[in-house]
N, C-alpha and C. Protein backbone atom coordinates (compact mmCIF):
# COMPACT_ATOMS: atom_id res chain seq x y z
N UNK A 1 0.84 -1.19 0.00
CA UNK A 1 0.00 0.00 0.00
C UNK A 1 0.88 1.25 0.00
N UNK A 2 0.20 2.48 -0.25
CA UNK A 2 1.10 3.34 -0.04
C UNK A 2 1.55 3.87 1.25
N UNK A 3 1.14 3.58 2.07
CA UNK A 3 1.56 3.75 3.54
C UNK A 3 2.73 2.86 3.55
N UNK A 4 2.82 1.72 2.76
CA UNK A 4 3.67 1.07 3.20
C UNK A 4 5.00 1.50 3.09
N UNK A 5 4.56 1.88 1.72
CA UNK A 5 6.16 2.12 0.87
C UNK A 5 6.82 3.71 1.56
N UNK A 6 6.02 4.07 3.03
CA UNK A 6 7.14 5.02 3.26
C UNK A 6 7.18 4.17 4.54
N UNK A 7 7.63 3.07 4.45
CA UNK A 7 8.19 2.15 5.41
C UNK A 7 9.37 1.54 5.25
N UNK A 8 10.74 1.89 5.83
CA UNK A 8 12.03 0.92 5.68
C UNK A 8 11.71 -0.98 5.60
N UNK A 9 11.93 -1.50 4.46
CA UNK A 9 11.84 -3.30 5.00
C UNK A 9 12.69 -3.38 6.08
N UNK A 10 13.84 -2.55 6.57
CA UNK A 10 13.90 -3.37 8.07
C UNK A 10 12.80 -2.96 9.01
N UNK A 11 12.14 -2.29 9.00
CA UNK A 11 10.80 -1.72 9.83
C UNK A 11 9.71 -2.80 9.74
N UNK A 12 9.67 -3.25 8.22
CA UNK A 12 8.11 -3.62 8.14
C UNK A 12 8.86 -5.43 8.38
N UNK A 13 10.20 -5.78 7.90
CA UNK A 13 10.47 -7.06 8.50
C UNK A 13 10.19 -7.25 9.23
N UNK A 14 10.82 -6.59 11.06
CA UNK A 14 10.61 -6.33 12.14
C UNK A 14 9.04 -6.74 13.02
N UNK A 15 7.97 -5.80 11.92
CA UNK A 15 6.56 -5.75 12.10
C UNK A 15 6.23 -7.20 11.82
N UNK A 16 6.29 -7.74 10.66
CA UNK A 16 5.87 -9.40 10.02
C UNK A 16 6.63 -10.12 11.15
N UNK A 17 7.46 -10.30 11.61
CA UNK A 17 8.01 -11.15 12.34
C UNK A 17 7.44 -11.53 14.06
N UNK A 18 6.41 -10.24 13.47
CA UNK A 18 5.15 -10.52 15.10
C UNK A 18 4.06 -11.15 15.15
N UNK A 19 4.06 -11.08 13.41
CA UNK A 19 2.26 -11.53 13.12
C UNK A 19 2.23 -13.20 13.13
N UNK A 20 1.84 -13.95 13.69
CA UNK A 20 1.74 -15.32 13.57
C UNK A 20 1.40 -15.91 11.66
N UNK A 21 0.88 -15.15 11.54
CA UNK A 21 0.54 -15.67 9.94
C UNK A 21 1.94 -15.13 9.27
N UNK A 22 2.61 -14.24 9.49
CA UNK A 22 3.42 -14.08 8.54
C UNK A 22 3.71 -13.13 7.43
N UNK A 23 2.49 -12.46 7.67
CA UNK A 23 2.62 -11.35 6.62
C UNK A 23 2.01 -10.44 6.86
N UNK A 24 1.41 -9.46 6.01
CA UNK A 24 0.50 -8.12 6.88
C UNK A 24 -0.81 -8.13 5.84
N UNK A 25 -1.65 -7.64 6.41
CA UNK A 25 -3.20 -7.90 5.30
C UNK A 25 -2.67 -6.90 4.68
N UNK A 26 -3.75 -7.68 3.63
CA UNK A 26 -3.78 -6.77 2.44
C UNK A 26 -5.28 -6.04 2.49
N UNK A 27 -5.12 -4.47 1.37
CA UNK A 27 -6.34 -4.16 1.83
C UNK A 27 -8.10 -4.70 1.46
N UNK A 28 -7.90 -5.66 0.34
CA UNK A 28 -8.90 -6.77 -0.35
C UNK A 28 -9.41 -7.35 0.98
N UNK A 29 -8.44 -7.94 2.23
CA UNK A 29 -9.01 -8.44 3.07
C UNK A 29 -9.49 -7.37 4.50
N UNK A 30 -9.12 -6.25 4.50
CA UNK A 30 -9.96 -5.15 5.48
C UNK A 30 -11.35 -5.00 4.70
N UNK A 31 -11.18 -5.14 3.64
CA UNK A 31 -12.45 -4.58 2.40
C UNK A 31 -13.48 -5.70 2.32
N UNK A 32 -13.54 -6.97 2.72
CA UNK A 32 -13.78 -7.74 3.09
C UNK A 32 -14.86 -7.94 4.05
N UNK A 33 -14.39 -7.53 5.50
CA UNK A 33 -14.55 -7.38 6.77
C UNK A 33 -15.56 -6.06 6.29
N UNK A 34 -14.66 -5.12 6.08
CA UNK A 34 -16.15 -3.39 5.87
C UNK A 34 -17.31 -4.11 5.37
N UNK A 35 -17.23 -4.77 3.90
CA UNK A 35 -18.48 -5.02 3.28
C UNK A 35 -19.68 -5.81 3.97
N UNK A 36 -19.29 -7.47 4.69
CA UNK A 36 -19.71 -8.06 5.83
C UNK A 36 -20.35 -6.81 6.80
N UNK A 37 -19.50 -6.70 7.51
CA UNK A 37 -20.47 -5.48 8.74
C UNK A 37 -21.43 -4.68 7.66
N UNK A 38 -20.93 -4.14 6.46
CA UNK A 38 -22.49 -2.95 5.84
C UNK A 38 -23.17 -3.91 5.30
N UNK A 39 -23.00 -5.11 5.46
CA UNK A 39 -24.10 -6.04 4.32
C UNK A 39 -25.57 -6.39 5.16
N UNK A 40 -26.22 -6.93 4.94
CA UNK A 40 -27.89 -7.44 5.61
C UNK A 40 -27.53 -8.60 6.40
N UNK A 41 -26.56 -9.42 6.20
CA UNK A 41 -25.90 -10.75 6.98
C UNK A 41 -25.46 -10.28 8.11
N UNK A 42 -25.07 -8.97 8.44
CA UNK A 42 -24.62 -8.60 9.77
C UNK A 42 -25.36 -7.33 10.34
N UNK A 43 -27.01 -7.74 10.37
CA UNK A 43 -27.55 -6.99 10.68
C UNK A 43 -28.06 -7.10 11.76
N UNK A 44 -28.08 -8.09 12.78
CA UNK A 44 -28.12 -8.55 13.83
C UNK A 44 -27.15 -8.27 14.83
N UNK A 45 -26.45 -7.74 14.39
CA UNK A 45 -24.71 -7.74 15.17
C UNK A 45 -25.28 -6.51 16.07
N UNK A 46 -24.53 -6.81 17.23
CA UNK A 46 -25.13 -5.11 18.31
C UNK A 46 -23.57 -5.06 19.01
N UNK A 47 -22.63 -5.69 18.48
CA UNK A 47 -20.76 -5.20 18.79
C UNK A 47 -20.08 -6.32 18.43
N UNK A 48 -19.00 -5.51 18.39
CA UNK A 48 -18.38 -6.80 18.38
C UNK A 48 -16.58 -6.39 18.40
N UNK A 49 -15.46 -6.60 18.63
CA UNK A 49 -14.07 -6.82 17.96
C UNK A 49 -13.39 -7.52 17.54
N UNK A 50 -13.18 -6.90 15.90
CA UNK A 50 -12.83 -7.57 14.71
C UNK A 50 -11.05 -7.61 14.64
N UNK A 51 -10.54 -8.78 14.81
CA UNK A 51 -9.26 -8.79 14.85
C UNK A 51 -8.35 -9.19 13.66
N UNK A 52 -8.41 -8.38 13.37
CA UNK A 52 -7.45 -8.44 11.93
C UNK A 52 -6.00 -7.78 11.53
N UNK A 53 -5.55 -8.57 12.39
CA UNK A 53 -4.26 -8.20 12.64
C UNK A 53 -3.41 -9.73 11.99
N UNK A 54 -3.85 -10.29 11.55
CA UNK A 54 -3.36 -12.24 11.38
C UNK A 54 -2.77 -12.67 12.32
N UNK A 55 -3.17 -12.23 14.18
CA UNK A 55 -2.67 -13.00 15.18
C UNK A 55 -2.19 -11.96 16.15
N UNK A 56 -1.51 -11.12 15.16
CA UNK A 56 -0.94 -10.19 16.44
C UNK A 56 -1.55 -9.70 17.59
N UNK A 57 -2.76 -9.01 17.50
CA UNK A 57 -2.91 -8.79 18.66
C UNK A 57 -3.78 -10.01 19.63
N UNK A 58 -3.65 -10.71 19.39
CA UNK A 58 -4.03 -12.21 20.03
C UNK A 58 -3.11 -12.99 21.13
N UNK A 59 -1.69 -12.93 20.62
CA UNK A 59 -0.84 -13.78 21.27
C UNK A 59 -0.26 -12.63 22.34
């Protein structure tokens, strides 16, 4: 992304090397998650936290 690219790879190495999956989302999969919550399938929902971090903030 473009956020990324004003990121040093020893920075964003550093960052991946926390995430249990291994890599960092992409934004197809935040875009994902938005559409779900605005769709009619998650219209029942009254909260929730969505962790999409691929682990990090988990462990």
């Amino acid at each position: 992304t473009e956020l990324l690219k004003q990121v040093s790879k020893e920075t964003i190495d550093y960052m991946v090397a926390k995430i249990p999956m291994g890599r960092v989302g992409t934004p197809e999969e935040v875009a994902a998650l938005v559409a779900w919550l605005a769709s009619d399938e998650c219209s029942f929902t009254t909260g929730a936290v969505h962790d999409l971090s691929g682990g990090r903030a988990t462990y």
